[in-house]
C-alpha atoms as a PDB file:
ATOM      1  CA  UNK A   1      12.427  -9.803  -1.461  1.00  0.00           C
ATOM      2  CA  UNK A   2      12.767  -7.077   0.786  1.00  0.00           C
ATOM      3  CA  UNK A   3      10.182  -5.549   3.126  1.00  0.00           C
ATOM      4  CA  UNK A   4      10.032  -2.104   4.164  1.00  0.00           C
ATOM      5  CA  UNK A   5       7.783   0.727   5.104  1.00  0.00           C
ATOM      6  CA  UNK A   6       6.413   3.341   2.286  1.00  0.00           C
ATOM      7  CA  UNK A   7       8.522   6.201   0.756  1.00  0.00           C
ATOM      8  CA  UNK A   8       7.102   8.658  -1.690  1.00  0.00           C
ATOM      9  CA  UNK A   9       9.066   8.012  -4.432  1.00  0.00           C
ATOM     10  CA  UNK A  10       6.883   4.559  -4.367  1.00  0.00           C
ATOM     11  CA  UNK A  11       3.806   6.662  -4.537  1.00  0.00           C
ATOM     12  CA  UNK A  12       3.145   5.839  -8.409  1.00  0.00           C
ATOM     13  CA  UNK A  13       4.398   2.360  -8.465  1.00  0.00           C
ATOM     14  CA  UNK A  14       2.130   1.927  -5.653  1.00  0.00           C
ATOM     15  CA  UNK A  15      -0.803   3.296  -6.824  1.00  0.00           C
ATOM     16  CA  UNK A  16      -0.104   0.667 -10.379  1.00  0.00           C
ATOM     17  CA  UNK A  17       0.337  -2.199  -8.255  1.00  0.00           C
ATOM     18  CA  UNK A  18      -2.997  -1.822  -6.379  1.00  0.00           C
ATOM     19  CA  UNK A  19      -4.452  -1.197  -9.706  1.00  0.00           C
ATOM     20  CA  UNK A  20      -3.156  -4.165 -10.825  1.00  0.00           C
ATOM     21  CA  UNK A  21      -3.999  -6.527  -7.772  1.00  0.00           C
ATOM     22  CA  UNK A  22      -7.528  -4.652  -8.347  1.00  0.00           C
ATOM     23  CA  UNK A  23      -7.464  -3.159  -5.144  1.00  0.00           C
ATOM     24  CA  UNK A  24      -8.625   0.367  -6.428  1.00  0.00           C
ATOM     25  CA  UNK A  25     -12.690   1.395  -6.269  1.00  0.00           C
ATOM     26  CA  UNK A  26     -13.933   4.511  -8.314  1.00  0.00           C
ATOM     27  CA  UNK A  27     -15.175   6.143  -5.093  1.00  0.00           C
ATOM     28  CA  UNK A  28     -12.319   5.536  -3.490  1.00  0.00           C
ATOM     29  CA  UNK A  29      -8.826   7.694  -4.459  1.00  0.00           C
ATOM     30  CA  UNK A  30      -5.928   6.109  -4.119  1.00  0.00           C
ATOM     31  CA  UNK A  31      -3.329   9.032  -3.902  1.00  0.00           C
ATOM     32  CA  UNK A  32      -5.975  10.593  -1.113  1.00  0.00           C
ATOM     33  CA  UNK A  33      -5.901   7.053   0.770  1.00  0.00           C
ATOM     34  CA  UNK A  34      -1.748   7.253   0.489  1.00  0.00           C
ATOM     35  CA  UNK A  35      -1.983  11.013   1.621  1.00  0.00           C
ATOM     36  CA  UNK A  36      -4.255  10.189   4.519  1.00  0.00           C
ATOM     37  CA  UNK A  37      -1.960   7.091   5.494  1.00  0.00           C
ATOM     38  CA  UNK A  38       0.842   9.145   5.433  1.00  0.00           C
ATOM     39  CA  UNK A  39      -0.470  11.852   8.059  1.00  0.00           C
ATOM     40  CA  UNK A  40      -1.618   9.563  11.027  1.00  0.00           C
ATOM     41  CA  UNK A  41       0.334   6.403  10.814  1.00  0.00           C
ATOM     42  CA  UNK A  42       2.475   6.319   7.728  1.00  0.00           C
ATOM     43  CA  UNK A  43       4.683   3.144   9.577  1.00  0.00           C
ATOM     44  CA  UNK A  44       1.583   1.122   8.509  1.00  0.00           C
ATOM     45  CA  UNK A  45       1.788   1.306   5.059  1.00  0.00           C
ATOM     46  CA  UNK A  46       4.550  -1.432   4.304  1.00  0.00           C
ATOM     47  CA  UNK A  47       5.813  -2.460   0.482  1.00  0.00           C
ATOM     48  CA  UNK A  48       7.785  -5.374  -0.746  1.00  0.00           C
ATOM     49  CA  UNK A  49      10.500  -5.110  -2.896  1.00  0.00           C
ATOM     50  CA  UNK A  50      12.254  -7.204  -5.448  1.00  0.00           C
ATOM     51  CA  UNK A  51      14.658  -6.934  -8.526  1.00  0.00           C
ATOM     52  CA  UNK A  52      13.753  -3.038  -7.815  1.00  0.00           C
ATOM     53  CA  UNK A  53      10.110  -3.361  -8.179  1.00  0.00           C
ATOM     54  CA  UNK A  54       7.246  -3.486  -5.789  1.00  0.00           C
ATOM     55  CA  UNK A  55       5.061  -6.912  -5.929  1.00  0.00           C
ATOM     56  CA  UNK A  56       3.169  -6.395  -2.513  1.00  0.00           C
ATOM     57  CA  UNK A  57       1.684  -4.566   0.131  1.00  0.00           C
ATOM     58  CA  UNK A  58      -0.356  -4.180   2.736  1.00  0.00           C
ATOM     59  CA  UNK A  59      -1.878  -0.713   4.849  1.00  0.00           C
ATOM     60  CA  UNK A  60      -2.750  -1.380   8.638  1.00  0.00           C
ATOM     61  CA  UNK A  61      -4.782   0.755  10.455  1.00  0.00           C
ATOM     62  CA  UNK A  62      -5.870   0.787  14.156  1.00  0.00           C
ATOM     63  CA  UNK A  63      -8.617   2.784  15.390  1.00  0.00           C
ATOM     64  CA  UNK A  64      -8.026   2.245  19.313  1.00  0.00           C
ATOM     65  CA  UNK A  65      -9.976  -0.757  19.702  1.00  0.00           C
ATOM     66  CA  UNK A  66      -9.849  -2.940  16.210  1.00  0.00           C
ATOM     67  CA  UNK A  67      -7.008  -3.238  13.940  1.00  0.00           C
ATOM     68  CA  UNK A  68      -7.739  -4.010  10.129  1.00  0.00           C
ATOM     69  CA  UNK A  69      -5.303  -4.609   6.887  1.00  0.00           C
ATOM     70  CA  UNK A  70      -6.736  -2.501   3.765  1.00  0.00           C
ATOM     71  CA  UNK A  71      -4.509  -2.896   0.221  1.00  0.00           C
ATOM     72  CA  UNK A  72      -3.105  -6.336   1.167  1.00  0.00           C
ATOM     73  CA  UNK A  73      -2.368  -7.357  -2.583  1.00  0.00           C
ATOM     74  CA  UNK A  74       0.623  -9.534  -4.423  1.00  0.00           C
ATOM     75  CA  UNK A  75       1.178  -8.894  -7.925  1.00  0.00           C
ATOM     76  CA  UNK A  76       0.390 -11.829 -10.057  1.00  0.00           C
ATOM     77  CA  UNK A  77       3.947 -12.440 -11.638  1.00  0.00           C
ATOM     78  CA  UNK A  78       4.691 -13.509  -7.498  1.00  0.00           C
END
């Protein structure tokens, strides 16, 4: 397992993993969340990789004062 930061080609295969770690709210978008990740602090949103596939992740945020972890998910099969 390999762990790296975010590229966009993972965009879809992330979105399907959060779904599947039921991660995902109906008010919430994830491709908007991904977007918004990607203009501040895009280091932060970190994948893991295996036999070519994602099966984790994790976004990090920091406002200044707190930090918090938001999409911290493993897919089941791991």
């Amino acid at each position: 397992m390999r762990i790296r930061p975010f590229q966009p080609a993972d965009e879809a295969a992330l979105v399907e993993l959060w779904i599947a770690c039921e991660l995902t709210r109906p008010w919430n978008d994830p491709w908007r969340d991904i977007e918004r990740k990607l203009v501040g602090s895009g280091e932060l949103l970190l994948v893991a990789e295996a036999e070519g596939s994602l099966v984790a992740t994790g976004l990090a945020g920091l406002d200044g004062h707190r930090g918090g972890i938001n999409y911290l998910g493993v897919h089941a099969s791991r």
